[in-house]
PDB file of N, CA and C in Angstrom:
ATOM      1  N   UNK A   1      -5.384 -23.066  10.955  1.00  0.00           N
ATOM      2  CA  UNK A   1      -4.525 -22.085  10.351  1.00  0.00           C
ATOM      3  C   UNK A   1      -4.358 -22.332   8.858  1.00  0.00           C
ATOM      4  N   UNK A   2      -4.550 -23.331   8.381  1.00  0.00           N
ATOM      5  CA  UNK A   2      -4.700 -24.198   7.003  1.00  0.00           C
ATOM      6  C   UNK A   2      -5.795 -22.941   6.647  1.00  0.00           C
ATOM      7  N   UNK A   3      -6.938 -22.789   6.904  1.00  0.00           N
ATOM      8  CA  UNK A   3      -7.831 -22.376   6.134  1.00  0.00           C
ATOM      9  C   UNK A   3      -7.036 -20.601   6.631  1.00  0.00           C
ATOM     10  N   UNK A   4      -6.468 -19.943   7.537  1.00  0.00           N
ATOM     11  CA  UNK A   4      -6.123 -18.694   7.216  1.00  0.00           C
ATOM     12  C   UNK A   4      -5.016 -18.497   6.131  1.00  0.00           C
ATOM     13  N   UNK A   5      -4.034 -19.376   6.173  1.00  0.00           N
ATOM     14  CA  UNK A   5      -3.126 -19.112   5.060  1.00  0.00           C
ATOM     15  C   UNK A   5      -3.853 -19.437   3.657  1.00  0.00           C
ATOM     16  N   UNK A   6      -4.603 -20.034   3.425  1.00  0.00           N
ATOM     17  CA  UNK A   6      -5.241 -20.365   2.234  1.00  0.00           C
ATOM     18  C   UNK A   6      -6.017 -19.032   1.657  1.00  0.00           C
ATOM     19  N   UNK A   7      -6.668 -18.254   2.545  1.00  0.00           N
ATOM     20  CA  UNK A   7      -7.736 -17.503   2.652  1.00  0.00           C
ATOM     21  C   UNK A   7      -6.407 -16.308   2.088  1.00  0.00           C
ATOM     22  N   UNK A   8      -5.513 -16.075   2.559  1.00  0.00           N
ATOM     23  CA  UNK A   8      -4.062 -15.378   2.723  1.00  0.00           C
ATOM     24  C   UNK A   8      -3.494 -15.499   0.960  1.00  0.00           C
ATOM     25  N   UNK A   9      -3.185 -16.210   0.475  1.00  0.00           N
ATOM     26  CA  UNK A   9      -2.677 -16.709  -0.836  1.00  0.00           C
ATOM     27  C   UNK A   9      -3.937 -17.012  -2.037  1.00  0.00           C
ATOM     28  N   UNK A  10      -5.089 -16.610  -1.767  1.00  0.00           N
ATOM     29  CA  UNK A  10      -6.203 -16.645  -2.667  1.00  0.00           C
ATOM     30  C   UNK A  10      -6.012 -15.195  -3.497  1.00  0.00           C
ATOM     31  N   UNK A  11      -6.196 -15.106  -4.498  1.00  0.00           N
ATOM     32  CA  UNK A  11      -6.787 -13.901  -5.492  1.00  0.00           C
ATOM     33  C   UNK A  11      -5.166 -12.817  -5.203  1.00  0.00           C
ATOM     34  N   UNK A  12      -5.525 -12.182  -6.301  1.00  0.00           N
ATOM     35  CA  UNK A  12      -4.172 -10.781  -6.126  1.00  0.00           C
ATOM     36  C   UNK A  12      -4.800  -9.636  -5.171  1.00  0.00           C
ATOM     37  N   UNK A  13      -4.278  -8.816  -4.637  1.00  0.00           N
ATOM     38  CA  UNK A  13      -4.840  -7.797  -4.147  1.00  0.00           C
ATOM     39  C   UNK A  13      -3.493  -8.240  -2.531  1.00  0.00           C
ATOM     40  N   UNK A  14      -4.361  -7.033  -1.826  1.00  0.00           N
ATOM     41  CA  UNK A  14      -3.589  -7.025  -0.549  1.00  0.00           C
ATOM     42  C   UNK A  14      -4.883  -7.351   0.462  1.00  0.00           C
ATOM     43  N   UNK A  15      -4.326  -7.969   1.188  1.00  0.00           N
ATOM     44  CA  UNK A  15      -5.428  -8.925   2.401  1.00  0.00           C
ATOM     45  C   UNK A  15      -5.523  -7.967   3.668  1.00  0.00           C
ATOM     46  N   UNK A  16      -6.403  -7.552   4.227  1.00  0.00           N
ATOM     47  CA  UNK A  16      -6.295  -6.833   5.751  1.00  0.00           C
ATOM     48  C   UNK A  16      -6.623  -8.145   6.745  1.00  0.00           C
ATOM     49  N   UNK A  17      -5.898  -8.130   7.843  1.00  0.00           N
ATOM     50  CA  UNK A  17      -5.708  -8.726   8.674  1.00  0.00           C
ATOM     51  C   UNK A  17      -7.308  -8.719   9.527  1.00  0.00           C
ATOM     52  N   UNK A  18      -7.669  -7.557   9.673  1.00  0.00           N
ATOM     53  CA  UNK A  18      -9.044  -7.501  10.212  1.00  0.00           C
ATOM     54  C   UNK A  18     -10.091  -8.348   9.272  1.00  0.00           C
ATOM     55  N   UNK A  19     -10.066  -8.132   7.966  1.00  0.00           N
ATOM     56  CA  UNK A  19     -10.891  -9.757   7.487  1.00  0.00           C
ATOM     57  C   UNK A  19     -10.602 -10.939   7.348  1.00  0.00           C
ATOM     58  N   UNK A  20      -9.651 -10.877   7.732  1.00  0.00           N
ATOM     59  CA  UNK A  20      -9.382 -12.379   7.785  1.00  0.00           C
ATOM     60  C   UNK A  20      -9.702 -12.941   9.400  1.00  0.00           C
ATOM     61  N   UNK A  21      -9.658 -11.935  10.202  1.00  0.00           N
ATOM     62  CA  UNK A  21      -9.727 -12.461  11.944  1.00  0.00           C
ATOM     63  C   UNK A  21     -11.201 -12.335  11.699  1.00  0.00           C
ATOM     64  N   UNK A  22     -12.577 -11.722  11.020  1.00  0.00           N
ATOM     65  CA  UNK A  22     -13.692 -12.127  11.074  1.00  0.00           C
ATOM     66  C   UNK A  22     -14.094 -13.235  10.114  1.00  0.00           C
ATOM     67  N   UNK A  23     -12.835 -13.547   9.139  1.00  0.00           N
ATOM     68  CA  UNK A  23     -13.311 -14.784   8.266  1.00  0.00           C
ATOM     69  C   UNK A  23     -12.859 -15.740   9.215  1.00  0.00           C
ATOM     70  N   UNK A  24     -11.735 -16.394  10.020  1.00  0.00           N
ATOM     71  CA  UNK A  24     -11.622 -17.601  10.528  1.00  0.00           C
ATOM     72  C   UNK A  24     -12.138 -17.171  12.300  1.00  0.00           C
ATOM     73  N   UNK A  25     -12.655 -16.087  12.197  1.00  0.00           N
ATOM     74  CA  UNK A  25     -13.795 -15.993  13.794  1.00  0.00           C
ATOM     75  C   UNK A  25     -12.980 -16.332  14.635  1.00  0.00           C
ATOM     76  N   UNK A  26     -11.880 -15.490  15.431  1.00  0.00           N
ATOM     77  CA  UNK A  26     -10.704 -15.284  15.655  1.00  0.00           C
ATOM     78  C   UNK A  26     -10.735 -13.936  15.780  1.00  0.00           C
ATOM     79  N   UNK A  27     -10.155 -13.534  17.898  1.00  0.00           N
ATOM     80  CA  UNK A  27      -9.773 -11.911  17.689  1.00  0.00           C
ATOM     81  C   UNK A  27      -8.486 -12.343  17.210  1.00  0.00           C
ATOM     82  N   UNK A  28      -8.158 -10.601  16.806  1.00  0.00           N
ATOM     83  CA  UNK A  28      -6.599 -10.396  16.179  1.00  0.00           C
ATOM     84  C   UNK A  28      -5.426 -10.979  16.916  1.00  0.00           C
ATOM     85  N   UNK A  29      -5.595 -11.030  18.325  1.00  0.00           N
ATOM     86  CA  UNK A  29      -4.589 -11.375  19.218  1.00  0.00           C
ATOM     87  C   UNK A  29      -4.144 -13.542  19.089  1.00  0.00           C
ATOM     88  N   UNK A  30      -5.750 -13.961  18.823  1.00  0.00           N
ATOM     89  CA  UNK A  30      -5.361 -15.134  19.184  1.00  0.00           C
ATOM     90  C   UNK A  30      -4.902 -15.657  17.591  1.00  0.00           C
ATOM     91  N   UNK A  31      -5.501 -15.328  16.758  1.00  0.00           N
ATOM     92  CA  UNK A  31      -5.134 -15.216  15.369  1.00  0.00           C
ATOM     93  C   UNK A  31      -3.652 -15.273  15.216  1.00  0.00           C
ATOM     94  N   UNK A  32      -2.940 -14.116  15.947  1.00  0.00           N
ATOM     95  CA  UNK A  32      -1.263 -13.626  15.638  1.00  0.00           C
ATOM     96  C   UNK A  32      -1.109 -14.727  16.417  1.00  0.00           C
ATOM     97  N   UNK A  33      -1.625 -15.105  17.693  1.00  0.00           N
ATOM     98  CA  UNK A  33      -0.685 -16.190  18.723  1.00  0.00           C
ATOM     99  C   UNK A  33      -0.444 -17.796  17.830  1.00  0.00           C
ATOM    100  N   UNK A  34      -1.539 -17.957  16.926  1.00  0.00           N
ATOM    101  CA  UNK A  34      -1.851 -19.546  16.787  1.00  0.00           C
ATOM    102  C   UNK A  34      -1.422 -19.294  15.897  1.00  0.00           C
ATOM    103  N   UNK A  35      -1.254 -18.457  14.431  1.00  0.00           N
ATOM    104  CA  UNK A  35      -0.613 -18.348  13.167  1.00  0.00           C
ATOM    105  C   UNK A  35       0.945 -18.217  13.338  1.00  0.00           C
ATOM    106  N   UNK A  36       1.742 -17.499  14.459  1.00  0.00           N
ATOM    107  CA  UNK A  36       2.789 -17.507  14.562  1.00  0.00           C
ATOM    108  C   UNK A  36       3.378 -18.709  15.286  1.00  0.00           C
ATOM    109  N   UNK A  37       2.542 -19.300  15.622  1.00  0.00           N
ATOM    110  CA  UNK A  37       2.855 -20.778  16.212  1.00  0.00           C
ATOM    111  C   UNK A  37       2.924 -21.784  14.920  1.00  0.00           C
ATOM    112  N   UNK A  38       2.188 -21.652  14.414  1.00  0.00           N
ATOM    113  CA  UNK A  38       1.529 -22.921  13.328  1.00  0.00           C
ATOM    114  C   UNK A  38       2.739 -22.439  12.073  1.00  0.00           C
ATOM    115  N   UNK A  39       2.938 -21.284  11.550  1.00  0.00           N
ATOM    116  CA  UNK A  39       3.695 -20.553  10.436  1.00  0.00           C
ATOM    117  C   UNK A  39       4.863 -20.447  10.732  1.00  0.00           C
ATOM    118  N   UNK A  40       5.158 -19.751  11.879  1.00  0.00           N
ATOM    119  CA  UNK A  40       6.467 -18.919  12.195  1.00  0.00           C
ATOM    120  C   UNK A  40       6.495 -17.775  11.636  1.00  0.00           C
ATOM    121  N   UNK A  41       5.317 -16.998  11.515  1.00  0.00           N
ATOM    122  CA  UNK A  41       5.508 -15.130  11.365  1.00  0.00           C
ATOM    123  C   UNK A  41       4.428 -15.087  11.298  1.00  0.00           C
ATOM    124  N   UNK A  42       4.428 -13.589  11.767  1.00  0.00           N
ATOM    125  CA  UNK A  42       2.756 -13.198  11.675  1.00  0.00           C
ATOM    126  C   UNK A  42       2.036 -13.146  10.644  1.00  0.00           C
ATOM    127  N   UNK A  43       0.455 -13.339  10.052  1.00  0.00           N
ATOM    128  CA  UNK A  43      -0.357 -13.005   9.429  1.00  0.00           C
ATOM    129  C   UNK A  43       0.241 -12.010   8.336  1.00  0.00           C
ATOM    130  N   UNK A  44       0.434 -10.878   9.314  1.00  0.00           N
ATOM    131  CA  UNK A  44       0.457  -9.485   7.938  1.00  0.00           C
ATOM    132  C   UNK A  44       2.026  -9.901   7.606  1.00  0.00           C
ATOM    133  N   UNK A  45       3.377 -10.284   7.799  1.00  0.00           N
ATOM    134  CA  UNK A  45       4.154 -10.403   7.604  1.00  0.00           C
ATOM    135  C   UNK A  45       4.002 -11.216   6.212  1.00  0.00           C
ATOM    136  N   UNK A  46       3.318 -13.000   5.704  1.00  0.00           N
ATOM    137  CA  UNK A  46       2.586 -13.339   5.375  1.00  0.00           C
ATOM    138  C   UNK A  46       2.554 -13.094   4.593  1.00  0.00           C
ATOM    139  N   UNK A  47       1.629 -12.080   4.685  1.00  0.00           N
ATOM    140  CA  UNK A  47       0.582 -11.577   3.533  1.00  0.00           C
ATOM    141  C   UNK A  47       1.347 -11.016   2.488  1.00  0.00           C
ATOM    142  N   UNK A  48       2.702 -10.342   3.038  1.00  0.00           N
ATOM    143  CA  UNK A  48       3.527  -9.502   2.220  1.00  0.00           C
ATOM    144  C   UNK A  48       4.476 -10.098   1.847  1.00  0.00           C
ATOM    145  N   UNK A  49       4.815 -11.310   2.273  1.00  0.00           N
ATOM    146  CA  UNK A  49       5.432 -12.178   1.446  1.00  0.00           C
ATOM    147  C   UNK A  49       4.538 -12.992   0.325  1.00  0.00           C
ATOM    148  N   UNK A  50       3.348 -13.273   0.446  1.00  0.00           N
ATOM    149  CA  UNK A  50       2.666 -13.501  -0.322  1.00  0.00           C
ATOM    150  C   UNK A  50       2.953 -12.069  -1.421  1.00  0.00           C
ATOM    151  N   UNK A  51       2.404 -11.404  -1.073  1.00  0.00           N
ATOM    152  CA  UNK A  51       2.641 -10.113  -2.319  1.00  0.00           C
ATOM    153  C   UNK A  51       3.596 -10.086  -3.195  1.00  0.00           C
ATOM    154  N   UNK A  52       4.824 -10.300  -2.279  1.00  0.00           N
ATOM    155  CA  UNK A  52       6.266  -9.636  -2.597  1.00  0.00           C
ATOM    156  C   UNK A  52       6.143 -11.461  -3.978  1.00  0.00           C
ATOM    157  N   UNK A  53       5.991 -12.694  -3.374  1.00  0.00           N
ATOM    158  CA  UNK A  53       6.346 -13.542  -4.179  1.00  0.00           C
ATOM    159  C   UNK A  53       5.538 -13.471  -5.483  1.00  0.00           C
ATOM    160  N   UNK A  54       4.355 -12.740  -5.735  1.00  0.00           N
ATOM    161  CA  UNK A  54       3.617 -13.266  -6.778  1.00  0.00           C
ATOM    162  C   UNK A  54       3.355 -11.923  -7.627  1.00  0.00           C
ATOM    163  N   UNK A  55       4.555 -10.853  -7.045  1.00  0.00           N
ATOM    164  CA  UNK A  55       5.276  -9.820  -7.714  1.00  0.00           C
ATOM    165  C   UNK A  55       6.667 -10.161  -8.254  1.00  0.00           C
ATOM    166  N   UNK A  56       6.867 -11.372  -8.042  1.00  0.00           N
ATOM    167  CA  UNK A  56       8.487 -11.802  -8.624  1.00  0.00           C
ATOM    168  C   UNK A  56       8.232 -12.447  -9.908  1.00  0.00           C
ATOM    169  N   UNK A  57       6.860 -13.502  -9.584  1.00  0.00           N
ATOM    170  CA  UNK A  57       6.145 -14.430 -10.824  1.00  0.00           C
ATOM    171  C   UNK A  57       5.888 -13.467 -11.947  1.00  0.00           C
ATOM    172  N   UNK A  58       5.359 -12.217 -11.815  1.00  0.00           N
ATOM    173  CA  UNK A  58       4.328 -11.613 -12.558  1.00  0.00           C
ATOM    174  C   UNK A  58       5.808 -11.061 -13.484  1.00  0.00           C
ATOM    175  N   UNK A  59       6.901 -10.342 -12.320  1.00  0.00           N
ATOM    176  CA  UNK A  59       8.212  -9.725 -13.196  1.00  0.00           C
ATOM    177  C   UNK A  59       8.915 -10.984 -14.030  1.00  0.00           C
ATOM    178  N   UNK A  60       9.217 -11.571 -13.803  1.00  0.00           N
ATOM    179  CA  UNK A  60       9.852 -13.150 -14.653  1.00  0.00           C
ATOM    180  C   UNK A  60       8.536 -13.325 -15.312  1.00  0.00           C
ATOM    181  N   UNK A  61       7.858 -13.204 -15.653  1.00  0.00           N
ATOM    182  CA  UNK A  61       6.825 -13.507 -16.652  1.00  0.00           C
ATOM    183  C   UNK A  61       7.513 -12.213 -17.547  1.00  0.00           C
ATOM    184  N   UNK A  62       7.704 -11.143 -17.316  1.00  0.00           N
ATOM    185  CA  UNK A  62       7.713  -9.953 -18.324  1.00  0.00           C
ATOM    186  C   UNK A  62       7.234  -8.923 -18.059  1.00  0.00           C
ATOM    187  N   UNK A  63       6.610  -8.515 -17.014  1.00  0.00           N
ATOM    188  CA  UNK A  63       5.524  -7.705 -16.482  1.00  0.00           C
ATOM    189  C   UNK A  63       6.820  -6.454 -16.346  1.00  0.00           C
ATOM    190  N   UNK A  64       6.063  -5.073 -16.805  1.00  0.00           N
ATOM    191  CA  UNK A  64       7.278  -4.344 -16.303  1.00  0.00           C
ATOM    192  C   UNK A  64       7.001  -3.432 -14.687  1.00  0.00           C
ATOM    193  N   UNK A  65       7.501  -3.029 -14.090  1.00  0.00           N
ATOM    194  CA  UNK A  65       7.221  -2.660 -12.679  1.00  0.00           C
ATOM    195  C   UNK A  65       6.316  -2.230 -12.301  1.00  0.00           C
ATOM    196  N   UNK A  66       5.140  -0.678 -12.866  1.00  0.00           N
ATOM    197  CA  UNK A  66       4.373  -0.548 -12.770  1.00  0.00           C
ATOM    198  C   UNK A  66       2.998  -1.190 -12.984  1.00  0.00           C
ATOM    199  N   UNK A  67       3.085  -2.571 -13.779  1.00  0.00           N
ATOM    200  CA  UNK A  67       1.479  -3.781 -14.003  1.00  0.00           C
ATOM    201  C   UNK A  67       1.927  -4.552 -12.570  1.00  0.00           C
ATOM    202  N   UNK A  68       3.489  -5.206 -12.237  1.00  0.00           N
ATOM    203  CA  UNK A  68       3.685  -5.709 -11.243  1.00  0.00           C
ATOM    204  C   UNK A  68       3.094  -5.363  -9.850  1.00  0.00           C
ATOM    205  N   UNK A  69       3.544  -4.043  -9.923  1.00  0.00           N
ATOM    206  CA  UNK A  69       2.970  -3.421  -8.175  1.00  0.00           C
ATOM    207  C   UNK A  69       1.550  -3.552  -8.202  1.00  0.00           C
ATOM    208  N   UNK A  70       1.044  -2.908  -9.425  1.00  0.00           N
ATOM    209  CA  UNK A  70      -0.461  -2.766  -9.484  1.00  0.00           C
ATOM    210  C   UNK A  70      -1.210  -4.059  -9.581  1.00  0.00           C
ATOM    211  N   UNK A  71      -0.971  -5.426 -10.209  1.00  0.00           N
ATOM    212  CA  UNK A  71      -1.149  -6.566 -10.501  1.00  0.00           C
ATOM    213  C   UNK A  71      -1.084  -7.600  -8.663  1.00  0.00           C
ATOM    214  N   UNK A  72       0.258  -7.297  -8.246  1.00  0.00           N
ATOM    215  CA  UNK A  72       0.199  -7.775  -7.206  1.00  0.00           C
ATOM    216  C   UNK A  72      -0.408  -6.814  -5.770  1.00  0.00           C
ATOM    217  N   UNK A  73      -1.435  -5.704  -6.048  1.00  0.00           N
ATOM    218  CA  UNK A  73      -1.928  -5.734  -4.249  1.00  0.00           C
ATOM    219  C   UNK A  73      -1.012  -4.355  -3.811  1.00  0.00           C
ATOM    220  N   UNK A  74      -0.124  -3.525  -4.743  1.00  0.00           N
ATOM    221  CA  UNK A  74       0.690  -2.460  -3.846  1.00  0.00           C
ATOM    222  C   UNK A  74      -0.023  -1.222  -4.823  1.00  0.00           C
ATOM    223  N   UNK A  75      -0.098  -0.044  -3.518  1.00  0.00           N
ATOM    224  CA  UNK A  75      -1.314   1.011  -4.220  1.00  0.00           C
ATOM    225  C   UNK A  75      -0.841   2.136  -5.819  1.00  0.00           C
ATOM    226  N   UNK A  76       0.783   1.485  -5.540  1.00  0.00           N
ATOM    227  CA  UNK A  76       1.518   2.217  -6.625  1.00  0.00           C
ATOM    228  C   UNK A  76       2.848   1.665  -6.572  1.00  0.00           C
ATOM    229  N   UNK A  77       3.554   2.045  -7.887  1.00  0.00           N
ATOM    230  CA  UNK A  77       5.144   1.648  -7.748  1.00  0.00           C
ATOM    231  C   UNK A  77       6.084   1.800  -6.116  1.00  0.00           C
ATOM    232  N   UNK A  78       5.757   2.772  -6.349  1.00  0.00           N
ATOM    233  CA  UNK A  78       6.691   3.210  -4.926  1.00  0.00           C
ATOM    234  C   UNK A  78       7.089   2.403  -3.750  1.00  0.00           C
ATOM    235  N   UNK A  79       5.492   2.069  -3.052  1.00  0.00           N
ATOM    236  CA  UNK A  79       5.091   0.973  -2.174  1.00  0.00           C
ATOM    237  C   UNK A  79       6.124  -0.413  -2.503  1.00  0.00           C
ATOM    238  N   UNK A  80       5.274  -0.652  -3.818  1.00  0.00           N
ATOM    239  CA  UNK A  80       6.165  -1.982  -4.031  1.00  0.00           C
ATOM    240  C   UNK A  80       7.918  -2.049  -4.005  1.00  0.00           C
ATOM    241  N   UNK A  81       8.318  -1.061  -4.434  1.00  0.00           N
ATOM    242  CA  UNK A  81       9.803  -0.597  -4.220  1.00  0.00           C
ATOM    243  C   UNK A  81       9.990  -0.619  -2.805  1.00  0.00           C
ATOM    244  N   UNK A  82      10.063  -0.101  -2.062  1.00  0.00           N
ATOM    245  CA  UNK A  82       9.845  -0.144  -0.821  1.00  0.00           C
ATOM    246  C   UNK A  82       9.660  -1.265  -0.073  1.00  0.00           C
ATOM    247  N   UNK A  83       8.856  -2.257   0.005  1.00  0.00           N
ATOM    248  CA  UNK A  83       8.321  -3.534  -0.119  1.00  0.00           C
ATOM    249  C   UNK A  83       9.532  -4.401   0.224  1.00  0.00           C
ATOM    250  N   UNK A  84       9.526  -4.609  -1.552  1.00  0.00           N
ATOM    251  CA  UNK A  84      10.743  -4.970  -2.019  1.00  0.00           C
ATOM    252  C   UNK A  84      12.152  -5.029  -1.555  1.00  0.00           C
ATOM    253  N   UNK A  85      12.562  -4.032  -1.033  1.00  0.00           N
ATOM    254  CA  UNK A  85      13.501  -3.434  -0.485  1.00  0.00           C
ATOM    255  C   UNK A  85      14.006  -3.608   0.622  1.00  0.00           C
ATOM    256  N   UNK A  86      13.075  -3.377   1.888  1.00  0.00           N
ATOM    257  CA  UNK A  86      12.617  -3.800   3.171  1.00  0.00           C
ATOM    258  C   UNK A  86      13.008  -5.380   2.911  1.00  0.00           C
ATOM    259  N   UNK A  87      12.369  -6.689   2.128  1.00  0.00           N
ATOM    260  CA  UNK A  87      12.803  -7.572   2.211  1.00  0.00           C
ATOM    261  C   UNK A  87      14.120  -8.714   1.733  1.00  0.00           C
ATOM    262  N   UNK A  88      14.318  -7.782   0.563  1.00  0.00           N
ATOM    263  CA  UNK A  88      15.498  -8.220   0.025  1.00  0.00           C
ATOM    264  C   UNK A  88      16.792  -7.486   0.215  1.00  0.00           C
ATOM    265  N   UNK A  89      16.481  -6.552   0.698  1.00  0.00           N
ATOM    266  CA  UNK A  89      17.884  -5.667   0.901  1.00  0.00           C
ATOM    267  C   UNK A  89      18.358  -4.616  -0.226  1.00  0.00           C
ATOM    268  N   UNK A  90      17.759  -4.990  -1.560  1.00  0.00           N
ATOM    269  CA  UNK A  90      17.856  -4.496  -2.856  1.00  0.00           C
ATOM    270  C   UNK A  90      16.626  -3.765  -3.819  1.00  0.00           C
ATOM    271  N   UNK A  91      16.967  -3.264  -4.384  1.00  0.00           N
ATOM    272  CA  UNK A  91      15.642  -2.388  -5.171  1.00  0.00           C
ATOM    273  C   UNK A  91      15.876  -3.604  -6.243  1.00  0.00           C
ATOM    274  N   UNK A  92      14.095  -3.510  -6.630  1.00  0.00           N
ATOM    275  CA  UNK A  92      13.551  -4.505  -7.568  1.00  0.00           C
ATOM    276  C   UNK A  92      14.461  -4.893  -8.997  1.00  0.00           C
ATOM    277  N   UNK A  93      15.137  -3.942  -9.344  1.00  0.00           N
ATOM    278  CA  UNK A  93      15.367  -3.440 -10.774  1.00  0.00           C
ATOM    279  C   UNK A  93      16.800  -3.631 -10.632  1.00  0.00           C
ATOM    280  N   UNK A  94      18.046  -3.637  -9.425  1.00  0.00           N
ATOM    281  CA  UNK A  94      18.984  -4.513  -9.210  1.00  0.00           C
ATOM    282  C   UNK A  94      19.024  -6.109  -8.973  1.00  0.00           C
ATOM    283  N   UNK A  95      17.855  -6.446  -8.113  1.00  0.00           N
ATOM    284  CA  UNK A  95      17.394  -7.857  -7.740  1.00  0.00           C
ATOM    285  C   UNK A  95      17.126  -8.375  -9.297  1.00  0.00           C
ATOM    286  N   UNK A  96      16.506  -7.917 -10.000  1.00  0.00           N
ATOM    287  CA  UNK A  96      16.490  -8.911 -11.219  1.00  0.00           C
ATOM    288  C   UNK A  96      17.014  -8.677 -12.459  1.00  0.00           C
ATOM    289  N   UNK A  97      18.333  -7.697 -12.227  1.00  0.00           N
ATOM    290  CA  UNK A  97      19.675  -7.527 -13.274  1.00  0.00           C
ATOM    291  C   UNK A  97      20.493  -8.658 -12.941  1.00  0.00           C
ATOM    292  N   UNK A  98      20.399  -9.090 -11.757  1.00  0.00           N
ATOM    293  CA  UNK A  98      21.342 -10.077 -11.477  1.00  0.00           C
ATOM    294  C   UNK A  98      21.346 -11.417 -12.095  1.00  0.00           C
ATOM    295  N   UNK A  99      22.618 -11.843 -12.316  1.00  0.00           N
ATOM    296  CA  UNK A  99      22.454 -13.513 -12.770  1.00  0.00           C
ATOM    297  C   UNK A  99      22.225 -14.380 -11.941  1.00  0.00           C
ATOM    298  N   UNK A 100      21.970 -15.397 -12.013  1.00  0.00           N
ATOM    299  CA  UNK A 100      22.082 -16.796 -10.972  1.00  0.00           C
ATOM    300  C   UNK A 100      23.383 -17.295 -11.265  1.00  0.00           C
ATOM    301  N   UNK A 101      23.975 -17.519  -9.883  1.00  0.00           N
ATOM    302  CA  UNK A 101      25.132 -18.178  -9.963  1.00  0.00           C
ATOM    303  C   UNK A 101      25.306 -19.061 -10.359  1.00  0.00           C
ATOM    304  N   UNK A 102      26.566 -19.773 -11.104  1.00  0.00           N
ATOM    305  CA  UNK A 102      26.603 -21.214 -11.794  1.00  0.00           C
ATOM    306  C   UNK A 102      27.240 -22.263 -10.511  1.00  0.00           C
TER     307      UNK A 102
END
């Protein structure tokens, strides 16, 4: 599972689950069984946390929303809003008005 999460967190873009079950030669089923064993969430879950995190790097770098979505793997702003949203509870553009607590 070392080499699927690796394969998972390589390059920007968005990963399909179907190449990755013919890159580690693996149907989809035993793939989800042994990755959610080994990880604790599925593959595509994963993947979109992979996204979602190296869309946070790219915004704290300076990136403004539309290079972000497009930079990290989402087919347009929207998506990534959405994304975003779904996991944090908050739209992108409240999530990083906020301060860090002291």
């Amino acid at each position: 599972m070392a080499a699927a999460v690796a394969w998972l967190e390589q390059g920007p873009g968005a990963k399909r689950i179907d190449d990755l079950t013919r890159y580690i030669g693996l149907s989809q089923s035993a793939l989800e069984r042994r990755f959610r064993r080994v990880v604790g969430i599925s593959p595509k879950k994963f993947a979109s946390l992979v996204r979602l995190r190296r869309a946070v790097r790219l915004r704290a770098a300076g990136a403004d929303f539309a290079a972000v979505a497009l930079a990290a793997g989402y087919c347009d702003q929207a998506h990534f809003i959405n994304d975003f949203r779904r996991a944090t509870g908050r739209a992108p553009d409240a999530f990083f008005r906020q301060t860090p607590a002291d």
